[in-house]
C-alpha atoms as a PDB file:
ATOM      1  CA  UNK A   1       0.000   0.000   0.000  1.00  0.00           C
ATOM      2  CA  UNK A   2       2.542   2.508  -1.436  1.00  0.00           C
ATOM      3  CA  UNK A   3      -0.345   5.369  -2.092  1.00  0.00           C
ATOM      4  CA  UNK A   4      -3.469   5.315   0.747  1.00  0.00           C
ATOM      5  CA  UNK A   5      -4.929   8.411  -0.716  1.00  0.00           C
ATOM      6  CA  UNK A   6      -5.052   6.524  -3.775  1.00  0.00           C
ATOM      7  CA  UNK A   7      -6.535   3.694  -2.393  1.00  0.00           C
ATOM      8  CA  UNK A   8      -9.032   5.866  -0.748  1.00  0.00           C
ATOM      9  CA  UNK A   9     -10.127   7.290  -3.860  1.00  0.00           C
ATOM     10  CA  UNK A  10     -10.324   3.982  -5.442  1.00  0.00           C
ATOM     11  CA  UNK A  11     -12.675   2.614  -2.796  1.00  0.00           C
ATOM     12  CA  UNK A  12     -15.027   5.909  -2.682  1.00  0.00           C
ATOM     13  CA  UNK A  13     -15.127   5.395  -6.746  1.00  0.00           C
ATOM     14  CA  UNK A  14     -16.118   1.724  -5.992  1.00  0.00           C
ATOM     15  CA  UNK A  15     -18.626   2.539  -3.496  1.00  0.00           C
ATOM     16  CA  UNK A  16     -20.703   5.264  -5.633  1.00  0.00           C
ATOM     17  CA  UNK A  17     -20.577   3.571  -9.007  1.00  0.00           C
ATOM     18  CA  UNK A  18     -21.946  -0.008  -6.790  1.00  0.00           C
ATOM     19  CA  UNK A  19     -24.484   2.784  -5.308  1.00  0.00           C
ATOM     20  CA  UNK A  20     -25.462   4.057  -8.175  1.00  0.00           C
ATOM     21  CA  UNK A  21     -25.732   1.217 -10.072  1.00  0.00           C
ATOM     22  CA  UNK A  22     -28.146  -0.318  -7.851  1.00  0.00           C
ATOM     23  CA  UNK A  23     -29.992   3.036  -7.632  1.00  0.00           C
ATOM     24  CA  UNK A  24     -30.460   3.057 -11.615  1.00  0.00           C
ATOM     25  CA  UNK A  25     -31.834  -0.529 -11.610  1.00  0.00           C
ATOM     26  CA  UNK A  26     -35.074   0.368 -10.138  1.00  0.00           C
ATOM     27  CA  UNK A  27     -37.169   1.847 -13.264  1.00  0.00           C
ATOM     28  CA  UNK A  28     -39.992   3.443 -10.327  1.00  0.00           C
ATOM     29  CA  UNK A  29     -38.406   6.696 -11.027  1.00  0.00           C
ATOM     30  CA  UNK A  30     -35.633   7.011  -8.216  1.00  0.00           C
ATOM     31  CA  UNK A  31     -33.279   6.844 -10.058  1.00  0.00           C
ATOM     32  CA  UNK A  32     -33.617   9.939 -12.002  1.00  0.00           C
ATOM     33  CA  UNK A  33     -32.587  12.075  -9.741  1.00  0.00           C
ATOM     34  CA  UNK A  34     -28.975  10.231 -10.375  1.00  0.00           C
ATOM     35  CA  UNK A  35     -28.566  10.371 -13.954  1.00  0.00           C
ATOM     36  CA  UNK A  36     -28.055  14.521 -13.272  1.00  0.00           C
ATOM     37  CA  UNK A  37     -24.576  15.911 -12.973  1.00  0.00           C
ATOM     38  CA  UNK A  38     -25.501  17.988  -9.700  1.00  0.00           C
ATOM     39  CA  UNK A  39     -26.325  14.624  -8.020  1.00  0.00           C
ATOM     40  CA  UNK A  40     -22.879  13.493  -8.473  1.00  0.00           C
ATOM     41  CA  UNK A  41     -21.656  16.683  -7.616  1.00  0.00           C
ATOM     42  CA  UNK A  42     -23.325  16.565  -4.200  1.00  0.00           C
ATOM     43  CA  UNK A  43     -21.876  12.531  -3.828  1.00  0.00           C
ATOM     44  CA  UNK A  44     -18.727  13.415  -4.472  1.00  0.00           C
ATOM     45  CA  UNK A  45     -19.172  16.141  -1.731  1.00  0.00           C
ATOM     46  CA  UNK A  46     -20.942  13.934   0.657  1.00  0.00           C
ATOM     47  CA  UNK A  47     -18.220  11.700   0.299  1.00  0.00           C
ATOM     48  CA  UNK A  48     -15.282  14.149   0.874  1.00  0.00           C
ATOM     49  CA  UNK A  49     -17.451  15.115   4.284  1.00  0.00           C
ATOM     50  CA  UNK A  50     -17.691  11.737   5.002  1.00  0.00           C
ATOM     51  CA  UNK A  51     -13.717  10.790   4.118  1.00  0.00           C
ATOM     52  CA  UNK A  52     -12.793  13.602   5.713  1.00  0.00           C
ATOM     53  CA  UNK A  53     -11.241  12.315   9.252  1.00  0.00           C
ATOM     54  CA  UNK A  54      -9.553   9.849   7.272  1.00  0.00           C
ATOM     55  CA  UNK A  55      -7.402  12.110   4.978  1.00  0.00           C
ATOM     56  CA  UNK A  56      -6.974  14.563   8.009  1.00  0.00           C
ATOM     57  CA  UNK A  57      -5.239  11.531   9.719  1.00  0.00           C
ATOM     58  CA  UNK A  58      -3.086  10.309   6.412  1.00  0.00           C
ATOM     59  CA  UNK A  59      -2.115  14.277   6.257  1.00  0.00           C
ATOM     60  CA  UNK A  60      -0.911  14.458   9.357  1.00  0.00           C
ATOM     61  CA  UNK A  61       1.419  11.390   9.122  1.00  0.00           C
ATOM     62  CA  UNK A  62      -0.206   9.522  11.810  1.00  0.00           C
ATOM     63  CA  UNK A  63       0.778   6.296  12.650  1.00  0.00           C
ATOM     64  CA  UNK A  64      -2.493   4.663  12.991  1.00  0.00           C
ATOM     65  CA  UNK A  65      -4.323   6.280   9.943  1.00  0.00           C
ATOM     66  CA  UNK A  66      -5.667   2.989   8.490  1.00  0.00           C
ATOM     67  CA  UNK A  67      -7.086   2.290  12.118  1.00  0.00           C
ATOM     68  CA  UNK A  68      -9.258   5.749  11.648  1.00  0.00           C
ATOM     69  CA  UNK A  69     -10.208   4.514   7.902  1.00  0.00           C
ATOM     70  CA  UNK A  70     -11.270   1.628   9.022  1.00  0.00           C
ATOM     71  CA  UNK A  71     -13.200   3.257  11.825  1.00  0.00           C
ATOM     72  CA  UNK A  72     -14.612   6.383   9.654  1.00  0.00           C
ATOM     73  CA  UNK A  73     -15.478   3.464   6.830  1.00  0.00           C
ATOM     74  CA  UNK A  74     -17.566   1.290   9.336  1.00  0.00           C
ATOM     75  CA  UNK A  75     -18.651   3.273  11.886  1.00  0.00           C
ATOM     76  CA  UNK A  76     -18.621   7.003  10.557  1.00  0.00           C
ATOM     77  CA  UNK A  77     -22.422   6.925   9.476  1.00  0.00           C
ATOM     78  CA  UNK A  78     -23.318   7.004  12.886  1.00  0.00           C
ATOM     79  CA  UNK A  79     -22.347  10.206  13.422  1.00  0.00           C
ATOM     80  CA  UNK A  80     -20.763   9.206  16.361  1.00  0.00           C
ATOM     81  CA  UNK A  81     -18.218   7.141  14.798  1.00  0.00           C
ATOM     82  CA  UNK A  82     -17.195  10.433  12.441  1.00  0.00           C
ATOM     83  CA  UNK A  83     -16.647  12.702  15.647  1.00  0.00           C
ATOM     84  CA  UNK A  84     -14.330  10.079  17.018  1.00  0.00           C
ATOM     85  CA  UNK A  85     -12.560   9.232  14.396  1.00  0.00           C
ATOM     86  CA  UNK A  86     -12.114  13.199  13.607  1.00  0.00           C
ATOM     87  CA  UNK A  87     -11.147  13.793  16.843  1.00  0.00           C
ATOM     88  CA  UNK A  88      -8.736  10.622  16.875  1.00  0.00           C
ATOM     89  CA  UNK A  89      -7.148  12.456  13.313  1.00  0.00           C
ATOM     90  CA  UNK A  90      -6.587  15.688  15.450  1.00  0.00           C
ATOM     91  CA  UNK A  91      -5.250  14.035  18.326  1.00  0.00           C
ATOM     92  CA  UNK A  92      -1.507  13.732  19.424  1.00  0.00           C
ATOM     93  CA  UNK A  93       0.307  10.822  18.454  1.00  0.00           C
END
């Protein structure tokens, strides 16, 4: 794992084209809203937001960055799990 922002960024690609994918296969009209180019615009946001502790933590050099991935990836939806791991990014080693 020479390049985690890389990987990162390949995982986030991953997860919104498996998102949207399954989004687009229901023809009820849901998945309209999708097929517009502000809709990716806002996922791509969402997803920085949601990423966010994670490349705070790999920019900072810390030594258990892939710990707060791992913790933002799983548990960051919560709310609570994105405070903590943000926090954890700011923290002193």
């Amino acid at each position: 794992m020479n390049n985690p922002p890389l990987t990162i960024v390949a995982i986030i690609f991953l997860l919104v084209a498996a998102f949207c994918t399954v989004v687009n296969t229901f023809n009820d009209g849901a998945g309209e809203l999708f097929k517009t180019p502000i809709a990716f615009v806002f996922i791509g946001l969402s997803l920085a937001l949601y990423f966010l502790p994670s490349y705070i933590a790999y920019e900072k050099k810390k030594k258990n960055a892939g710990a707060i991935f791992a913790l933002n990836l799983l548990t960051g939806w919560t709310v609570i799990g994105w405070v903590i791991g943000l926090v954890w990014a700011f923290a002193n080693d």
